[in-house]
C-alpha atoms as a PDB file:
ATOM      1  CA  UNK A   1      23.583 139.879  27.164  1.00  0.00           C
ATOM      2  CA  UNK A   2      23.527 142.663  29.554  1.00  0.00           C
ATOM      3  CA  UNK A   3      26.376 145.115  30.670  1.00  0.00           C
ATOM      4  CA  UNK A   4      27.548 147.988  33.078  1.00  0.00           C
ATOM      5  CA  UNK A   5      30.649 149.733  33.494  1.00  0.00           C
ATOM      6  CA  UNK A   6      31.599 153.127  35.704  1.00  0.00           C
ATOM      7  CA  UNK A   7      34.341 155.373  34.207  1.00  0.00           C
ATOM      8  CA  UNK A   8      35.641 158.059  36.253  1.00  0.00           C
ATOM      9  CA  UNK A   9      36.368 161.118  33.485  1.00  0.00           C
ATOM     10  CA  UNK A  10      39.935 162.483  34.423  1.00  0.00           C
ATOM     11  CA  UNK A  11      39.428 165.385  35.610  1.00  0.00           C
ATOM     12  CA  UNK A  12      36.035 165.588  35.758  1.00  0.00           C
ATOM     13  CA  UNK A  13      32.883 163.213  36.803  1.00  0.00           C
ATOM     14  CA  UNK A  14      31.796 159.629  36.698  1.00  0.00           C
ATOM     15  CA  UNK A  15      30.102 157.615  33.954  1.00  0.00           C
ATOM     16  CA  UNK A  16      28.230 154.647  34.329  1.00  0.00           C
ATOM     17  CA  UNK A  17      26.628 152.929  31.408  1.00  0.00           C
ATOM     18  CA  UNK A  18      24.199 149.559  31.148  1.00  0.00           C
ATOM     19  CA  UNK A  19      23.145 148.292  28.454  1.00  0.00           C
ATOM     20  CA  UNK A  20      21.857 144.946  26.433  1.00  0.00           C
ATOM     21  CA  UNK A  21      23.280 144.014  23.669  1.00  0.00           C
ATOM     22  CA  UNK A  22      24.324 140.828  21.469  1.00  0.00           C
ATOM     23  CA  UNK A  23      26.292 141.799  18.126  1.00  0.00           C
ATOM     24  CA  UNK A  24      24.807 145.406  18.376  1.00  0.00           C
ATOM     25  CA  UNK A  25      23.357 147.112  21.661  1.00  0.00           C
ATOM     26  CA  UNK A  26      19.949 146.758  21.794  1.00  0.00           C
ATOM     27  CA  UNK A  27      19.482 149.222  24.546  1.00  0.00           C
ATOM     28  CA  UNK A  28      21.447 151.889  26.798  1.00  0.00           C
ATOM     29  CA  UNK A  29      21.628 154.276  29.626  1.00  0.00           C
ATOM     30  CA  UNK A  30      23.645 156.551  30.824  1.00  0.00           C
ATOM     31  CA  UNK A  31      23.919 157.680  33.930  1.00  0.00           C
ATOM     32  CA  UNK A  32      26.395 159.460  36.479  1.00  0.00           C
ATOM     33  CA  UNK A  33      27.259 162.706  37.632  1.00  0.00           C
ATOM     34  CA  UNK A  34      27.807 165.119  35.152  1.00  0.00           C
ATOM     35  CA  UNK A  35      25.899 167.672  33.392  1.00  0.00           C
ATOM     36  CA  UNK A  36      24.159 167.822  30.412  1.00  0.00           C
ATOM     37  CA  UNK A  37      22.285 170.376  28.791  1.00  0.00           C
ATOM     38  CA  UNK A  38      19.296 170.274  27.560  1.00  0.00           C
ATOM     39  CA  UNK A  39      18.735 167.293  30.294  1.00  0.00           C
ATOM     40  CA  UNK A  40      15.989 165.582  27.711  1.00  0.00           C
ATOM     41  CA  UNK A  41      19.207 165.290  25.362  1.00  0.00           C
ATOM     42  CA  UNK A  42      20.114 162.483  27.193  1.00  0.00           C
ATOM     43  CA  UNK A  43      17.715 160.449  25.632  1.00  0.00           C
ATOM     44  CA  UNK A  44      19.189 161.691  22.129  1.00  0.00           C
ATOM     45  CA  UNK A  45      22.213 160.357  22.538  1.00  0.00           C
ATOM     46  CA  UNK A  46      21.369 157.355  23.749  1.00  0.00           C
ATOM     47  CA  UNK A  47      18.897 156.942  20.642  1.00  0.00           C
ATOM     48  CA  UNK A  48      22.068 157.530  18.296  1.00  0.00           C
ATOM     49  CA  UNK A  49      23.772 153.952  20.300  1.00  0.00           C
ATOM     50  CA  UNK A  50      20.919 152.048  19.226  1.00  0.00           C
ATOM     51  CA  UNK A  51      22.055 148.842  16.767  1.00  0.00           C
ATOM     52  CA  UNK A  52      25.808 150.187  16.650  1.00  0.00           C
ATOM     53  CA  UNK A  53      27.826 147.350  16.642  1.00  0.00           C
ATOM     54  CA  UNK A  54      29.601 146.241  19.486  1.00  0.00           C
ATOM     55  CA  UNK A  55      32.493 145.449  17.401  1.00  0.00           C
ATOM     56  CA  UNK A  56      33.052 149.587  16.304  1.00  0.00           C
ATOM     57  CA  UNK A  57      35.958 150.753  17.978  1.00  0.00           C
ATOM     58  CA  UNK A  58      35.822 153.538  20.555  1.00  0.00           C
ATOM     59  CA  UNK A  59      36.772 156.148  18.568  1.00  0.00           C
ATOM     60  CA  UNK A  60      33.899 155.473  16.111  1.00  0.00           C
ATOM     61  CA  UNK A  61      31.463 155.023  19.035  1.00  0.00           C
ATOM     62  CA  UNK A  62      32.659 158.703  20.269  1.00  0.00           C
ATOM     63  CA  UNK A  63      32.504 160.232  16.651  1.00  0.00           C
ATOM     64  CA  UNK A  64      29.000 158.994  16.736  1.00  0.00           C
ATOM     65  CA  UNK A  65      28.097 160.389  19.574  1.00  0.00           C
ATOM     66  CA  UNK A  66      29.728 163.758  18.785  1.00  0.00           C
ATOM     67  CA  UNK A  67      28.164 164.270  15.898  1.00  0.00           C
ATOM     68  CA  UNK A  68      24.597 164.063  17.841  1.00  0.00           C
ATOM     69  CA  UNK A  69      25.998 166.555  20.546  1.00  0.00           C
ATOM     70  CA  UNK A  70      27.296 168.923  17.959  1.00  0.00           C
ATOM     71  CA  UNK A  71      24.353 169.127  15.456  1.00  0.00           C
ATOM     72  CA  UNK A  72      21.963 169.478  18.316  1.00  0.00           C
ATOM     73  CA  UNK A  73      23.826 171.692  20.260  1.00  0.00           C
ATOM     74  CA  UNK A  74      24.005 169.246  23.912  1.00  0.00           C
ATOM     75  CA  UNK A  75      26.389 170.988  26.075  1.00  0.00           C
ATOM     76  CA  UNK A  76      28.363 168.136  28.106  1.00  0.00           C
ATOM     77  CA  UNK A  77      29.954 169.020  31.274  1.00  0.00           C
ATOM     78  CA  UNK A  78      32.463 166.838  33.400  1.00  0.00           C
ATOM     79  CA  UNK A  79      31.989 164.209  30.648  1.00  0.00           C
ATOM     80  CA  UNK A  80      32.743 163.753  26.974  1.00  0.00           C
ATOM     81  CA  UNK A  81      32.158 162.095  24.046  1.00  0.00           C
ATOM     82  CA  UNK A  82      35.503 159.700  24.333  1.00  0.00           C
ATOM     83  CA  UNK A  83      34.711 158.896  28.031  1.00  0.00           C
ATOM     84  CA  UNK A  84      31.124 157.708  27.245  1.00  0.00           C
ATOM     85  CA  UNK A  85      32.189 155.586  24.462  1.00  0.00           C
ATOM     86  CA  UNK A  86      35.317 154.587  26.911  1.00  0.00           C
ATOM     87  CA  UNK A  87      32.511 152.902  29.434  1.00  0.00           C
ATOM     88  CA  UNK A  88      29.981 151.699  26.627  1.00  0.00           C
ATOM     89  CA  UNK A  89      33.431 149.613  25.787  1.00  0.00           C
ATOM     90  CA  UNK A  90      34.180 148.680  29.211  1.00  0.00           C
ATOM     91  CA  UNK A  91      30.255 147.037  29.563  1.00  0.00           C
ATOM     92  CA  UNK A  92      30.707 145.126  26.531  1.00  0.00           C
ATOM     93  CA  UNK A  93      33.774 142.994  27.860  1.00  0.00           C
END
């Protein structure tokens, strides 16, 4: 199945994800607005999605994603780790 959602961050930008998936996503982008830093990190993070189950909760989807912006150092600006796990949720319905 494929999905796509736009989340606008309170406060700060817009996130728009699509992605395939069936029980687990099977592939993902993210796009929108904000900033990240290094720019090539995007593809880090959206490595780290790869066969998480759709079923994880968004808070576990966000830790996940944390951890990768942490441990690499990823600066995020005008978006966070809640918000993109927010709109990988929103695709998914």
């Amino acid at each position: 199945m494929e999905g796509s959602a736009r989340y606008k961050v309170p406060g700060g930008k817009l996130v728009s994800i699509k992605l395939e998936y069936d029980t687990s996503i099977k592939k993902v982008m993210i796009l929108g607005d904000f900033f990240i830093y290094p720019e090539s990190a995007l593809d880090e993070i959206e490595e780290c999605l790869v066969a998480t189950g759709v079923d994880k909760s968004e808070t576990e989807i966000a830790n996940k994603i944390n951890y990768v912006v942490t441990s690499s150092g990823i600066r995020l600006i005008g978006v966070t780790p809640d918000a993109i796990a927010k709109a990988i949720k929103m695709a998914v319905k």
